[in-house]
N, C-alpha and C. Protein backbone atom coordinates (compact mmCIF):
# COMPACT_ATOMS: atom_id res chain seq x y z
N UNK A 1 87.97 12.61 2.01
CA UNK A 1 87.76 13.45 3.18
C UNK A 1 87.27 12.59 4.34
N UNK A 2 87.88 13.01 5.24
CA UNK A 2 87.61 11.99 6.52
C UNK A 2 86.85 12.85 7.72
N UNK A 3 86.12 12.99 8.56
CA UNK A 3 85.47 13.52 9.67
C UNK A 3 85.29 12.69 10.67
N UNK A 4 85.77 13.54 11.64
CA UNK A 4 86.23 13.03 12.70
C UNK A 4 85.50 14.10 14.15
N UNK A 5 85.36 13.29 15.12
CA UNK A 5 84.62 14.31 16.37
C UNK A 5 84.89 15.57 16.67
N UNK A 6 86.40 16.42 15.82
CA UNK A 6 86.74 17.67 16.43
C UNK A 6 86.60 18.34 14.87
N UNK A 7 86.64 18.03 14.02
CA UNK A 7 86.46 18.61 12.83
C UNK A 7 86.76 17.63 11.60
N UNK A 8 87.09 18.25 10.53
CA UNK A 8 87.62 17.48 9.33
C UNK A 8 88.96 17.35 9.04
N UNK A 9 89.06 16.63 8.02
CA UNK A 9 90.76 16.23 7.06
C UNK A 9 90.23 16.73 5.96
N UNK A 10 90.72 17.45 4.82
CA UNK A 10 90.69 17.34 3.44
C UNK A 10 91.67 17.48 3.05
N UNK A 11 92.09 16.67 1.95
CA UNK A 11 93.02 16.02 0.96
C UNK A 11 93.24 16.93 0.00
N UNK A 12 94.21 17.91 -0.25
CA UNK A 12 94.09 18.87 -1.26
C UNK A 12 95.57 18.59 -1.80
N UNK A 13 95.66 17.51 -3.26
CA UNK A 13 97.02 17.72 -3.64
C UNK A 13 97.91 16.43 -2.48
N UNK A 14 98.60 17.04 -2.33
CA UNK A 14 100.03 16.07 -1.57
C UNK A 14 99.55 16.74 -0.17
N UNK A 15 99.13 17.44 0.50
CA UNK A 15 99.02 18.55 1.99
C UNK A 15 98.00 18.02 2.20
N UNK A 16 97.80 17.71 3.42
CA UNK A 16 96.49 17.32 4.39
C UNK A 16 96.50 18.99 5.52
N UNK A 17 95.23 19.39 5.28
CA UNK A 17 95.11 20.57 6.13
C UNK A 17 94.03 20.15 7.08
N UNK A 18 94.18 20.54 8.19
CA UNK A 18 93.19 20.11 9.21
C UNK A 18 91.94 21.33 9.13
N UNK A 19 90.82 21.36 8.98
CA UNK A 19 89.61 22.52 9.09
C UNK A 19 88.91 22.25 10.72
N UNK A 20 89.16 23.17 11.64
CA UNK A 20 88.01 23.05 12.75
C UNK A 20 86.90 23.75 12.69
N UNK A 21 85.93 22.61 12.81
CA UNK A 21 84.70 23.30 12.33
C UNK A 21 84.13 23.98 13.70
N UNK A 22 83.59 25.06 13.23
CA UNK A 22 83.07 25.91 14.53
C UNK A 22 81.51 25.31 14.85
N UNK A 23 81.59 24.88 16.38
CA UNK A 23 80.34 24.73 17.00
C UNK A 23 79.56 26.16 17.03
N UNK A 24 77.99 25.77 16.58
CA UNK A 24 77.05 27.21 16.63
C UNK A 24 76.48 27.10 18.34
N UNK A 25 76.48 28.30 18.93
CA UNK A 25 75.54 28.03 20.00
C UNK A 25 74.47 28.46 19.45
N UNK A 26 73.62 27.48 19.50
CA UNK A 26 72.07 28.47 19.23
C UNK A 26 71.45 29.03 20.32
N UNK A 27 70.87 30.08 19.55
CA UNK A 27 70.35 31.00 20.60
C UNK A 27 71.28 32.03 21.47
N UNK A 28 72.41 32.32 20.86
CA UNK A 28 73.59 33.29 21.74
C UNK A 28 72.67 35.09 21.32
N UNK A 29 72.61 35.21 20.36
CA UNK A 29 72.15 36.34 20.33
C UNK A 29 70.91 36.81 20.96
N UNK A 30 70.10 35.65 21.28
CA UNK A 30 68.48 35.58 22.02
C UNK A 30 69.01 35.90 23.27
N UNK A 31 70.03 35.02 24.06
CA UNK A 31 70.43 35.11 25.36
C UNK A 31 71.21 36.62 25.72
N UNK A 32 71.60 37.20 24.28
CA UNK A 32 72.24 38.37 24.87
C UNK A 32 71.48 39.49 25.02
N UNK A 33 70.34 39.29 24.17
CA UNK A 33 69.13 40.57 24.18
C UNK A 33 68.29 39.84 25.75
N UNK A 34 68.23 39.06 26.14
CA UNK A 34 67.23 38.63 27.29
C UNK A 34 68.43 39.16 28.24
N UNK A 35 69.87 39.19 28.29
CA UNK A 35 70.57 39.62 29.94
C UNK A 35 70.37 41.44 29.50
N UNK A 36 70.50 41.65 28.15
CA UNK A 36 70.35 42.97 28.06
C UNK A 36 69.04 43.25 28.94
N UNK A 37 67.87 42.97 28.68
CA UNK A 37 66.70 43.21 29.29
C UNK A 37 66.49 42.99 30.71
N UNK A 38 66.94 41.69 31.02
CA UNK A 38 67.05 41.77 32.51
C UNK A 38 67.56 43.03 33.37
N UNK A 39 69.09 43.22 32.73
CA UNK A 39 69.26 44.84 33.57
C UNK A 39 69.16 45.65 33.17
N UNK A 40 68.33 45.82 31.99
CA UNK A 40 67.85 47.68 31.92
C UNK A 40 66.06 47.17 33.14
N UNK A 41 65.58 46.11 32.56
CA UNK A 41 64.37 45.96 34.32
C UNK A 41 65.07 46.34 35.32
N UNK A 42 66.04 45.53 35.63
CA UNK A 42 66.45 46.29 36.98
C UNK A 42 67.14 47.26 37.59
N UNK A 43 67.39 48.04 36.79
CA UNK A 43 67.43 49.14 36.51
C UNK A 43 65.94 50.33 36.60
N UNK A 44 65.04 49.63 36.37
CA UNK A 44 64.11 50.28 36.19
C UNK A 44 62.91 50.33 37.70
N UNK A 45 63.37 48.99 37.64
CA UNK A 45 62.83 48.81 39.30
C UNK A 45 63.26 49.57 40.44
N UNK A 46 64.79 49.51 40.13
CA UNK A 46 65.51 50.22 41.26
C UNK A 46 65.24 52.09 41.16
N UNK A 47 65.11 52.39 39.72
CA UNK A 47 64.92 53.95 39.85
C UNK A 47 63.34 54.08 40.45
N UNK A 48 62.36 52.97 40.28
CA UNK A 48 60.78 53.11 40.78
C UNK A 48 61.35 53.10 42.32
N UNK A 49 61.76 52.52 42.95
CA UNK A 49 61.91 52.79 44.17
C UNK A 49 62.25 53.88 44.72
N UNK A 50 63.94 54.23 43.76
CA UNK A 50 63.88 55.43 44.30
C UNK A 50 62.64 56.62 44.55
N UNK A 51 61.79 56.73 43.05
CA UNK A 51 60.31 57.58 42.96
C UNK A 51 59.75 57.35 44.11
N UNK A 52 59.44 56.15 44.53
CA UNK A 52 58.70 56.35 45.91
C UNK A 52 58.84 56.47 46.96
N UNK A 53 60.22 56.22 47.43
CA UNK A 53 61.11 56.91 48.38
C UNK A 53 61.21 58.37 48.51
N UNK A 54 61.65 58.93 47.28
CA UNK A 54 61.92 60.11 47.32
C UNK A 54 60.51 61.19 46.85
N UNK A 55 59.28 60.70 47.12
CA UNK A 55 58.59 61.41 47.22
C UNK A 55 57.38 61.33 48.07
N UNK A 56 56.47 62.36 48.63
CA UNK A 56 55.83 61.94 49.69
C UNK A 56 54.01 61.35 49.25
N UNK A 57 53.52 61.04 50.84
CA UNK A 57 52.45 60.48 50.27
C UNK A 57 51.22 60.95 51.01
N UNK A 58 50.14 60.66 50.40
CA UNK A 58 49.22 61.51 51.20
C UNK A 58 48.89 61.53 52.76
N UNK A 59 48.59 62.39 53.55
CA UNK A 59 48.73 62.03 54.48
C UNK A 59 47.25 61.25 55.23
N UNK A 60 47.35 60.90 56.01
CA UNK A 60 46.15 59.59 56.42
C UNK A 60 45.33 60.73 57.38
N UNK A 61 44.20 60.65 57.86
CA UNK A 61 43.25 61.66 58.50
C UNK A 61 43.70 61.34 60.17
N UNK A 62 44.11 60.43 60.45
CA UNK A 62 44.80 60.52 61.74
C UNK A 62 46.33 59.92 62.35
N UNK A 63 46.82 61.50 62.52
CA UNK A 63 48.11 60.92 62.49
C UNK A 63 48.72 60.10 63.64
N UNK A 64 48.35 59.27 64.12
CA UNK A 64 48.66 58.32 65.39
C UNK A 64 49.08 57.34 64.45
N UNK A 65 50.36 57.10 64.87
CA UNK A 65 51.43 56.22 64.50
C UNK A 65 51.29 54.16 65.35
N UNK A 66 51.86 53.56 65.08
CA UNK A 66 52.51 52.32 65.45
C UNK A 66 54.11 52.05 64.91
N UNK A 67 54.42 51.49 66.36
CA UNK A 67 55.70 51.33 66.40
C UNK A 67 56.03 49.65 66.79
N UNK A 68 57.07 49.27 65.99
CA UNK A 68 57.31 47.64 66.17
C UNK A 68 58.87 47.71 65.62
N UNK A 69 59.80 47.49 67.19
CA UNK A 69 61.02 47.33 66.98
C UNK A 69 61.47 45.64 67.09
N UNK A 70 61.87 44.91 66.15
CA UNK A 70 62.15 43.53 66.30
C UNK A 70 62.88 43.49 67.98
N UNK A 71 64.20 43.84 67.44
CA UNK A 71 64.94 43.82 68.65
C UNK A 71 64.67 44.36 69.82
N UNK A 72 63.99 44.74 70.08
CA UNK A 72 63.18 45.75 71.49
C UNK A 72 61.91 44.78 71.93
N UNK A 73 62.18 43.84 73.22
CA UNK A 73 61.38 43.64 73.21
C UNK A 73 59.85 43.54 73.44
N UNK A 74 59.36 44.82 73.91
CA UNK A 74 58.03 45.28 74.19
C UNK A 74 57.41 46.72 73.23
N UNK A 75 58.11 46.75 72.41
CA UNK A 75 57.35 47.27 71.22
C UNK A 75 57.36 46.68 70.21
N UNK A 76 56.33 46.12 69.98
CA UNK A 76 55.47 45.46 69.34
C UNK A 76 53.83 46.15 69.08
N UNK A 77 53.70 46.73 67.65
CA UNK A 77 52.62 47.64 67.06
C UNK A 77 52.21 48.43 68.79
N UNK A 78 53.26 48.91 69.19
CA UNK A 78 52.95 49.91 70.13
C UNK A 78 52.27 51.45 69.39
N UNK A 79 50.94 51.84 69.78
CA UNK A 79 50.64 53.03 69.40
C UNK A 79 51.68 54.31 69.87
N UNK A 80 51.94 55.01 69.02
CA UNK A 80 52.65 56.42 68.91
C UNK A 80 52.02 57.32 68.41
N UNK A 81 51.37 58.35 69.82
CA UNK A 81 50.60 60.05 69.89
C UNK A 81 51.23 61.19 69.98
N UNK A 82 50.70 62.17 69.00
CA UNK A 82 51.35 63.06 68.50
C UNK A 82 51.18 64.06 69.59
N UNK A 83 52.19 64.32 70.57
CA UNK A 83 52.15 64.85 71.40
C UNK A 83 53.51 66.24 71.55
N UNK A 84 53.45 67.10 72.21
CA UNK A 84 54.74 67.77 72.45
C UNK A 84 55.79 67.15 72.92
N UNK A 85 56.93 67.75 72.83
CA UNK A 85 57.90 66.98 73.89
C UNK A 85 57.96 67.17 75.15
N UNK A 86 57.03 68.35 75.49
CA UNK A 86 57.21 68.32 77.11
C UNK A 86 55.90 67.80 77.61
N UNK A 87 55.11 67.08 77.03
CA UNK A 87 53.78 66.94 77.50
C UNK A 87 54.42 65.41 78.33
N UNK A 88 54.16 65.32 79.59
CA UNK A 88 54.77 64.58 80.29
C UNK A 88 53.73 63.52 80.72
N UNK A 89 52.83 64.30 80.47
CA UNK A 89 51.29 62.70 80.74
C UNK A 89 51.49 61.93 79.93
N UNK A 90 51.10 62.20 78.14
CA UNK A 90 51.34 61.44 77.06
C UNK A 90 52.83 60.45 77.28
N UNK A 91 53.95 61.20 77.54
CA UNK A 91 54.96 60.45 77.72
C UNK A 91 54.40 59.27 78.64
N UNK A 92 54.21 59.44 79.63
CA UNK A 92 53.99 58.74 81.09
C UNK A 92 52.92 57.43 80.38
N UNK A 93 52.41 57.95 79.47
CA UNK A 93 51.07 56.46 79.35
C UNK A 93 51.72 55.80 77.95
N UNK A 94 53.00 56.03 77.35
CA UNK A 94 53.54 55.10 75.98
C UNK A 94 54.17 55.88 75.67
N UNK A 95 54.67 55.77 74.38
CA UNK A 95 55.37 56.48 73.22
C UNK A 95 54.48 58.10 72.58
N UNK A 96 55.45 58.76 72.41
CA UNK A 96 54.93 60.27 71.87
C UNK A 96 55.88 60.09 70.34
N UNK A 97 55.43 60.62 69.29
CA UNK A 97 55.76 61.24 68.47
C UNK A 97 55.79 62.55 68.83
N UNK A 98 56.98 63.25 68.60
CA UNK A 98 57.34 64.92 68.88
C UNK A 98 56.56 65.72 68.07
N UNK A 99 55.43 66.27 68.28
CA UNK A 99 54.76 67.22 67.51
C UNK A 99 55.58 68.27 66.97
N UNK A 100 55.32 68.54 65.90
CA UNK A 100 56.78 69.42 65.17
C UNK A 100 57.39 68.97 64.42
N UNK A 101 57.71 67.39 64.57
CA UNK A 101 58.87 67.00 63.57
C UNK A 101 57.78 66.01 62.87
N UNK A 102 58.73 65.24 61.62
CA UNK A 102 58.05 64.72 60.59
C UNK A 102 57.37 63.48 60.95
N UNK A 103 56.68 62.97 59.54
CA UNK A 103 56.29 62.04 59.50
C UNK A 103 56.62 60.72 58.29
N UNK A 104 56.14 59.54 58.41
CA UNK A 104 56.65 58.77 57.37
C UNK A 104 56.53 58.57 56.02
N UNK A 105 54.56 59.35 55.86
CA UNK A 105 54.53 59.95 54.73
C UNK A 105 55.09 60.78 53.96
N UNK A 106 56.31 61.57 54.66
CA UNK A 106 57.00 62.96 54.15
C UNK A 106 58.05 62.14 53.23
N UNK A 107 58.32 63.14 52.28
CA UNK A 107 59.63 62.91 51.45
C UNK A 107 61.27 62.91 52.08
N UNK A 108 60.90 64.02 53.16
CA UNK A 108 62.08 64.51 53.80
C UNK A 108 61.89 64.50 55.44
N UNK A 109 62.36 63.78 55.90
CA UNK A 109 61.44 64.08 57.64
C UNK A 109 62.72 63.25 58.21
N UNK A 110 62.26 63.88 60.09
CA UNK A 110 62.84 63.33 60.92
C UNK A 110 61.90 63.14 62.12
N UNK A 111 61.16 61.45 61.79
CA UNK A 111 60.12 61.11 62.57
C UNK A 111 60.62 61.29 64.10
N UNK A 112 60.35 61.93 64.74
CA UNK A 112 61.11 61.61 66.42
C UNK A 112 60.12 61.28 67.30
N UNK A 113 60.37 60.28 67.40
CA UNK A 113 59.80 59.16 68.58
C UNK A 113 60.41 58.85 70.00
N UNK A 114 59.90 59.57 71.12
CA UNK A 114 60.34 59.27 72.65
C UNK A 114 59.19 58.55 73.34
N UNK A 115 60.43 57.81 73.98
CA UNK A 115 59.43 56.79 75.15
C UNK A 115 60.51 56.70 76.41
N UNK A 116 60.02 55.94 77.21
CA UNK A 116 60.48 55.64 78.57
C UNK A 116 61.87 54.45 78.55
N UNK A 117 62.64 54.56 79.49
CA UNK A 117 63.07 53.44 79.34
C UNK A 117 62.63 52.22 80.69
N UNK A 118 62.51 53.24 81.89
CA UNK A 118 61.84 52.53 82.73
C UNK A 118 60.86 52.57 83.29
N UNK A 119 59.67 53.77 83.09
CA UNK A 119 58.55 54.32 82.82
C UNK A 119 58.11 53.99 84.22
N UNK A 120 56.54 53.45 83.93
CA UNK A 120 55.71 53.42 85.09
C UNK A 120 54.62 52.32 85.21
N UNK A 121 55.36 51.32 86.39
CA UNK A 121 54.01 49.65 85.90
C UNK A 121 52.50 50.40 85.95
N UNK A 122 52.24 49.35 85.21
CA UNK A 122 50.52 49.20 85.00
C UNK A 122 50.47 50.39 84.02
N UNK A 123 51.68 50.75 83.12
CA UNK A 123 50.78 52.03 82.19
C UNK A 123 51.53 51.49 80.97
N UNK A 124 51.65 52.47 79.75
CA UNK A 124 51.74 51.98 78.06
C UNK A 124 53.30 52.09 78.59
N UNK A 125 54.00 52.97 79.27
CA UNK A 125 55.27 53.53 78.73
C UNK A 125 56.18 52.56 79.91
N UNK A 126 55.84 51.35 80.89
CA UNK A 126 56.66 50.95 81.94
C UNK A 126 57.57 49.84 80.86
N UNK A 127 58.98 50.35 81.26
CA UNK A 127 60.11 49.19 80.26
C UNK A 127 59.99 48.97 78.89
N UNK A 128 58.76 50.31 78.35
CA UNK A 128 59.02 50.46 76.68
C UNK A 128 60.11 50.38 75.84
N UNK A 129 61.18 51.34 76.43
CA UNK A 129 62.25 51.07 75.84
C UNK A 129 63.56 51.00 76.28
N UNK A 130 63.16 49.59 77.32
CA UNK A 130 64.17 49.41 77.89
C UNK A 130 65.45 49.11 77.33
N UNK A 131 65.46 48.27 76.23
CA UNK A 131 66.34 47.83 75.76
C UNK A 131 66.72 48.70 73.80
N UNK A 132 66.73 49.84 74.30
CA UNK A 132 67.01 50.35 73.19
C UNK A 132 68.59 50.51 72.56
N UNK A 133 69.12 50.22 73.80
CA UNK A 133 70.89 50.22 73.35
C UNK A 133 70.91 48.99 72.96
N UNK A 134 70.52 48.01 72.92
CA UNK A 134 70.72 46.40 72.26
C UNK A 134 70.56 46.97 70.38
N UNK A 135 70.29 48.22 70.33
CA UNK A 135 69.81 48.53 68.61
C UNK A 135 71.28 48.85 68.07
N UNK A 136 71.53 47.95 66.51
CA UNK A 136 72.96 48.40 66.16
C UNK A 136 72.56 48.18 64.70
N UNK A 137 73.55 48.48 63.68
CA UNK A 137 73.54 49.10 62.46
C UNK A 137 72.71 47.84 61.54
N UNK A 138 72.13 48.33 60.86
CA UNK A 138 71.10 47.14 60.28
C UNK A 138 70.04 46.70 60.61
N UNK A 139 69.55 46.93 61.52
CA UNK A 139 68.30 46.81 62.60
C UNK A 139 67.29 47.03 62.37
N UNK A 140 65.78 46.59 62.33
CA UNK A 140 65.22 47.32 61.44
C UNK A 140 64.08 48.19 62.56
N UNK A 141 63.28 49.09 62.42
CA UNK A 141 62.66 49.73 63.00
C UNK A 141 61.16 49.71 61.88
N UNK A 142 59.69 49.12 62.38
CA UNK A 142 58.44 49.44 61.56
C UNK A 142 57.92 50.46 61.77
N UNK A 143 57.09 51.42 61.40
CA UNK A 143 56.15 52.03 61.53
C UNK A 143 55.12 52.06 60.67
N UNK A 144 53.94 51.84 60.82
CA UNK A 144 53.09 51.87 60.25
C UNK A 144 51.74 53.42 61.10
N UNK A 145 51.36 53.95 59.64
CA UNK A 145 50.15 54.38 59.96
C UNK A 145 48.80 54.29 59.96
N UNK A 146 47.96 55.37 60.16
CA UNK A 146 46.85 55.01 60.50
C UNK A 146 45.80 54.59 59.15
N UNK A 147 46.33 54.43 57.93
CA UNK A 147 46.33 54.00 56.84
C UNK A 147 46.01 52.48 56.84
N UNK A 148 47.47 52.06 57.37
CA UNK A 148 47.84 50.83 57.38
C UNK A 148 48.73 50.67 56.14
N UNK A 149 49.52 51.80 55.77
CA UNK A 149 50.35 52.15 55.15
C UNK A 149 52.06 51.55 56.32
N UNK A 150 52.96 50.55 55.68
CA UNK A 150 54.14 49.79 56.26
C UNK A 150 55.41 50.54 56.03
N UNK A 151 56.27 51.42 56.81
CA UNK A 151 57.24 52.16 56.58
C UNK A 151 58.28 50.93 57.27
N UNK A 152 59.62 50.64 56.45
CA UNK A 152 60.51 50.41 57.01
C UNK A 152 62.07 50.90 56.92
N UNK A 153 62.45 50.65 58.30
CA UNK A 153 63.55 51.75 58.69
C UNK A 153 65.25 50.57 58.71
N UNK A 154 66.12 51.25 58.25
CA UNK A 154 67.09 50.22 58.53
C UNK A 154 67.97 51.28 59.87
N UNK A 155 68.28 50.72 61.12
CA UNK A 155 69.16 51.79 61.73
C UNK A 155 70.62 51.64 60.95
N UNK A 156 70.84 53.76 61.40
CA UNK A 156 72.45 53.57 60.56
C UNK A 156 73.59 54.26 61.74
N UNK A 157 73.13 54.87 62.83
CA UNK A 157 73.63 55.46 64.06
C UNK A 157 72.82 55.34 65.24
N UNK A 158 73.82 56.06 66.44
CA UNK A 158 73.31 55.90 67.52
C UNK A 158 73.86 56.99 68.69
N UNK A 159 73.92 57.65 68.96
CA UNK A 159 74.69 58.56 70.08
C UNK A 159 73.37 58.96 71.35
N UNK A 160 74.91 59.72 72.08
CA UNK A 160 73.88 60.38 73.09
C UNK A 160 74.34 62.04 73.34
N UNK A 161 73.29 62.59 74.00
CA UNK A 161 72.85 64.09 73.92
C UNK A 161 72.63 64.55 75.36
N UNK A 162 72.83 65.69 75.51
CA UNK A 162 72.37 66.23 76.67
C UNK A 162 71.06 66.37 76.30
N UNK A 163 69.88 66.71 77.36
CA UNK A 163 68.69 66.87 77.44
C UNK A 163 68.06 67.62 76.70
N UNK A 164 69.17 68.86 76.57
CA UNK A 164 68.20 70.21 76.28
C UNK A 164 68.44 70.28 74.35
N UNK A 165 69.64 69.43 74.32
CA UNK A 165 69.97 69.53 72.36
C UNK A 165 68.77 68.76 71.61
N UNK A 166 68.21 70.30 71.02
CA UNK A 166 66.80 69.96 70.43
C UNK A 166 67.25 69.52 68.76
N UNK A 167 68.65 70.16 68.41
CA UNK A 167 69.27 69.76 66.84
C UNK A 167 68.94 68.26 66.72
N UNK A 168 68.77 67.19 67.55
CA UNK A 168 68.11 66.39 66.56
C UNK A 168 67.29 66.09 66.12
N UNK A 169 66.15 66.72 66.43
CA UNK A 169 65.29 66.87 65.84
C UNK A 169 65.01 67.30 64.85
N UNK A 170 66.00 68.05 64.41
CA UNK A 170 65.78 68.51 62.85
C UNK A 170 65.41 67.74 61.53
N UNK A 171 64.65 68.16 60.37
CA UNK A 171 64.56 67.13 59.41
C UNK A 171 66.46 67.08 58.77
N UNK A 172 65.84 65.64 58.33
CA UNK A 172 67.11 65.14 57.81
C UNK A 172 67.29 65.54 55.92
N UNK A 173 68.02 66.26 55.60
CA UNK A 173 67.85 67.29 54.53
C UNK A 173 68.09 65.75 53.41
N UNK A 174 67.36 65.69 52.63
CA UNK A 174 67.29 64.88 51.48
C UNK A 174 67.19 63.31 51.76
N UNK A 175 66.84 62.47 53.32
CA UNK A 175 66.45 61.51 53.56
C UNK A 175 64.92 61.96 54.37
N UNK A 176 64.88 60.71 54.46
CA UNK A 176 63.59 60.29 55.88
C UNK A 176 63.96 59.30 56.39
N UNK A 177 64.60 59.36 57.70
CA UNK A 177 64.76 58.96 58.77
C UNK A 177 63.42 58.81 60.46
N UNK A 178 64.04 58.07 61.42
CA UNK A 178 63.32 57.68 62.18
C UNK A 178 64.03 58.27 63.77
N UNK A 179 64.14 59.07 64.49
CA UNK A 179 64.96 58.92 65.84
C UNK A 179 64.06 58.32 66.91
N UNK A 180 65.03 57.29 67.76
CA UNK A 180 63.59 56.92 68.15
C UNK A 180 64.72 57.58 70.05
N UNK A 181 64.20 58.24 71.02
CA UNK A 181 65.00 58.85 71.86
C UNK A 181 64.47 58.10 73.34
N UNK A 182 65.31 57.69 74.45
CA UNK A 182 65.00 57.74 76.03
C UNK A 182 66.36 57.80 76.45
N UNK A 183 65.74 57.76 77.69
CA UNK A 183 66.97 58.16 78.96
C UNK A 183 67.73 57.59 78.92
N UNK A 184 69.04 57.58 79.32
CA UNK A 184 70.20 57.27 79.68
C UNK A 184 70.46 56.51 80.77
N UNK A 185 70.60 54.94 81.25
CA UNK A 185 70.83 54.29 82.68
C UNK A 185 72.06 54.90 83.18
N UNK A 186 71.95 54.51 84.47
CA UNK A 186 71.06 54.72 85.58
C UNK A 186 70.02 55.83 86.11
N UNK A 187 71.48 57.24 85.45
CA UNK A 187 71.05 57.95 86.29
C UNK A 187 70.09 59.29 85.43
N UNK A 188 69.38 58.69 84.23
CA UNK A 188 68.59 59.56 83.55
C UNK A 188 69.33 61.25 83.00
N UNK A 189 70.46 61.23 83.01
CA UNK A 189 71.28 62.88 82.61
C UNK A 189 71.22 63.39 81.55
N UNK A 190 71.40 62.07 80.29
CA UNK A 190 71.16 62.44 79.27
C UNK A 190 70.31 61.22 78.01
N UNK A 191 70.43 62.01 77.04
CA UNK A 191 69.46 61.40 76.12
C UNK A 191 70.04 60.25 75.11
N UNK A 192 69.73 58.78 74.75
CA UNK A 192 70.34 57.90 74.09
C UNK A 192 69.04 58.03 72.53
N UNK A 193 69.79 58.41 71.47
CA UNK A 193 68.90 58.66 70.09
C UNK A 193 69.59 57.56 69.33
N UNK A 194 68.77 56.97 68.66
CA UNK A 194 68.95 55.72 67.81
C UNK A 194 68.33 56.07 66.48
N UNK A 195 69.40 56.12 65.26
CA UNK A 195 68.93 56.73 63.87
C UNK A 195 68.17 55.68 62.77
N UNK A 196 67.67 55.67 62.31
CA UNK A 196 66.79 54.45 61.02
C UNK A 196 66.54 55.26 60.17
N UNK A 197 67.00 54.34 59.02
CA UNK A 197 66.83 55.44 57.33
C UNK A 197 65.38 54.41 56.50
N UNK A 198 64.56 55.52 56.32
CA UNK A 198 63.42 54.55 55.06
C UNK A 198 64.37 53.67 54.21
N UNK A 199 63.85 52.47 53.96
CA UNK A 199 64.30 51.66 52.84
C UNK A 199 63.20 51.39 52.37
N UNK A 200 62.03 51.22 52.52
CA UNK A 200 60.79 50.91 52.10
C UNK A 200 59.69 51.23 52.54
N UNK A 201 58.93 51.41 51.45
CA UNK A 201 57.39 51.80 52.17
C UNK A 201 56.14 51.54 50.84
């Protein structure tokens, strides 16, 4: 019998039969229970997220918001007061959260956030949100509360509205979303709403 680097020869009689001997991997069955485990974890991670996404959280004793749009550039942990939508002072000195609609703690909400786009120097709301049409799909939008609890928003739309269409404000039935709303250049007619979906919090 002869052995050789790919297997053996054995001599049986007058017939030479070639035998290939099978290489063992060791450890194949270890490696298949460890990828098994890897994705039932991630699997498991990903349904924990969903749990905390899809459910709400307590709410903080004061609901005054912060707002921090990357791409926007003068909000930055801008405070957001829970004000009406027609309360026109609050507007005039920063950002209002629309009293009425949700919040980031909610399971289901449609946070609506208005500010200025060209507001008024020397106050919170002058060129707040000036540059809110520069916002496009993927974008991210922060809010944090008075917790210090970190909500983040990915934008997924963007349109515009006449003044008086209060439907967007509505909650968003089985998400939590962010609208964040101002005027329209030049000539202020109608309303430009920019959408952000929770991805994390």
């Amino acid at each position: 019998m002869r052995t050789g680097r790919f297997g053996q020869w054995t001599r049986t009689g007058k017939k030479t039969r070639y035998y290939r001997r099978r290489r063992r991997v060791p450890g194949r069955g270890a490696l298949v229970l460890l990828g098994a485990a890897l994705i039932l974890l991630s699997v498991g991670w990903f349904a924990t997220d969903l749990r905390i996404l899809g459910h709400s959280l307590p709410p903080p004793e004061d609901e005054t918001l912060r707002l921090t749009v990357p791409k926007m550039k003068r909000v930055k942990n801008v405070p957001v007061y829970n004000a009406p939508a027609n309360d026109t002072a609050s507007l005039d000195a920063g950002a209002i959260h629309v009293k009425g609609t949700g919040f980031p703690w909610e399971a289901e909400a449609n946070v609506y956030i208005a500010g200025h786009r060209l507001g008024y120097p020397g106050t919170g709301s002058f060129l707040l949100f000036y540059d809110i049409n520069k916002l496009r799909t993927g974008d991210r939008v922060i809010v944090r509360d008075a917790a210090g609890r970190r909500y983040v928003y990915e934008v997924f739309d963007r349109f515009v509205v006449p003044p008086d269409e209060t439907s967007v404000m509505e909650p968003a039935p089985g998400r939590n979303i962010v609208s964040l709303q101002a005027c329209t250049l030049p000539d202020y007619s109608r309303r430009l709403v920019v959408q952000a979906e929770l991805v994390s919090r």
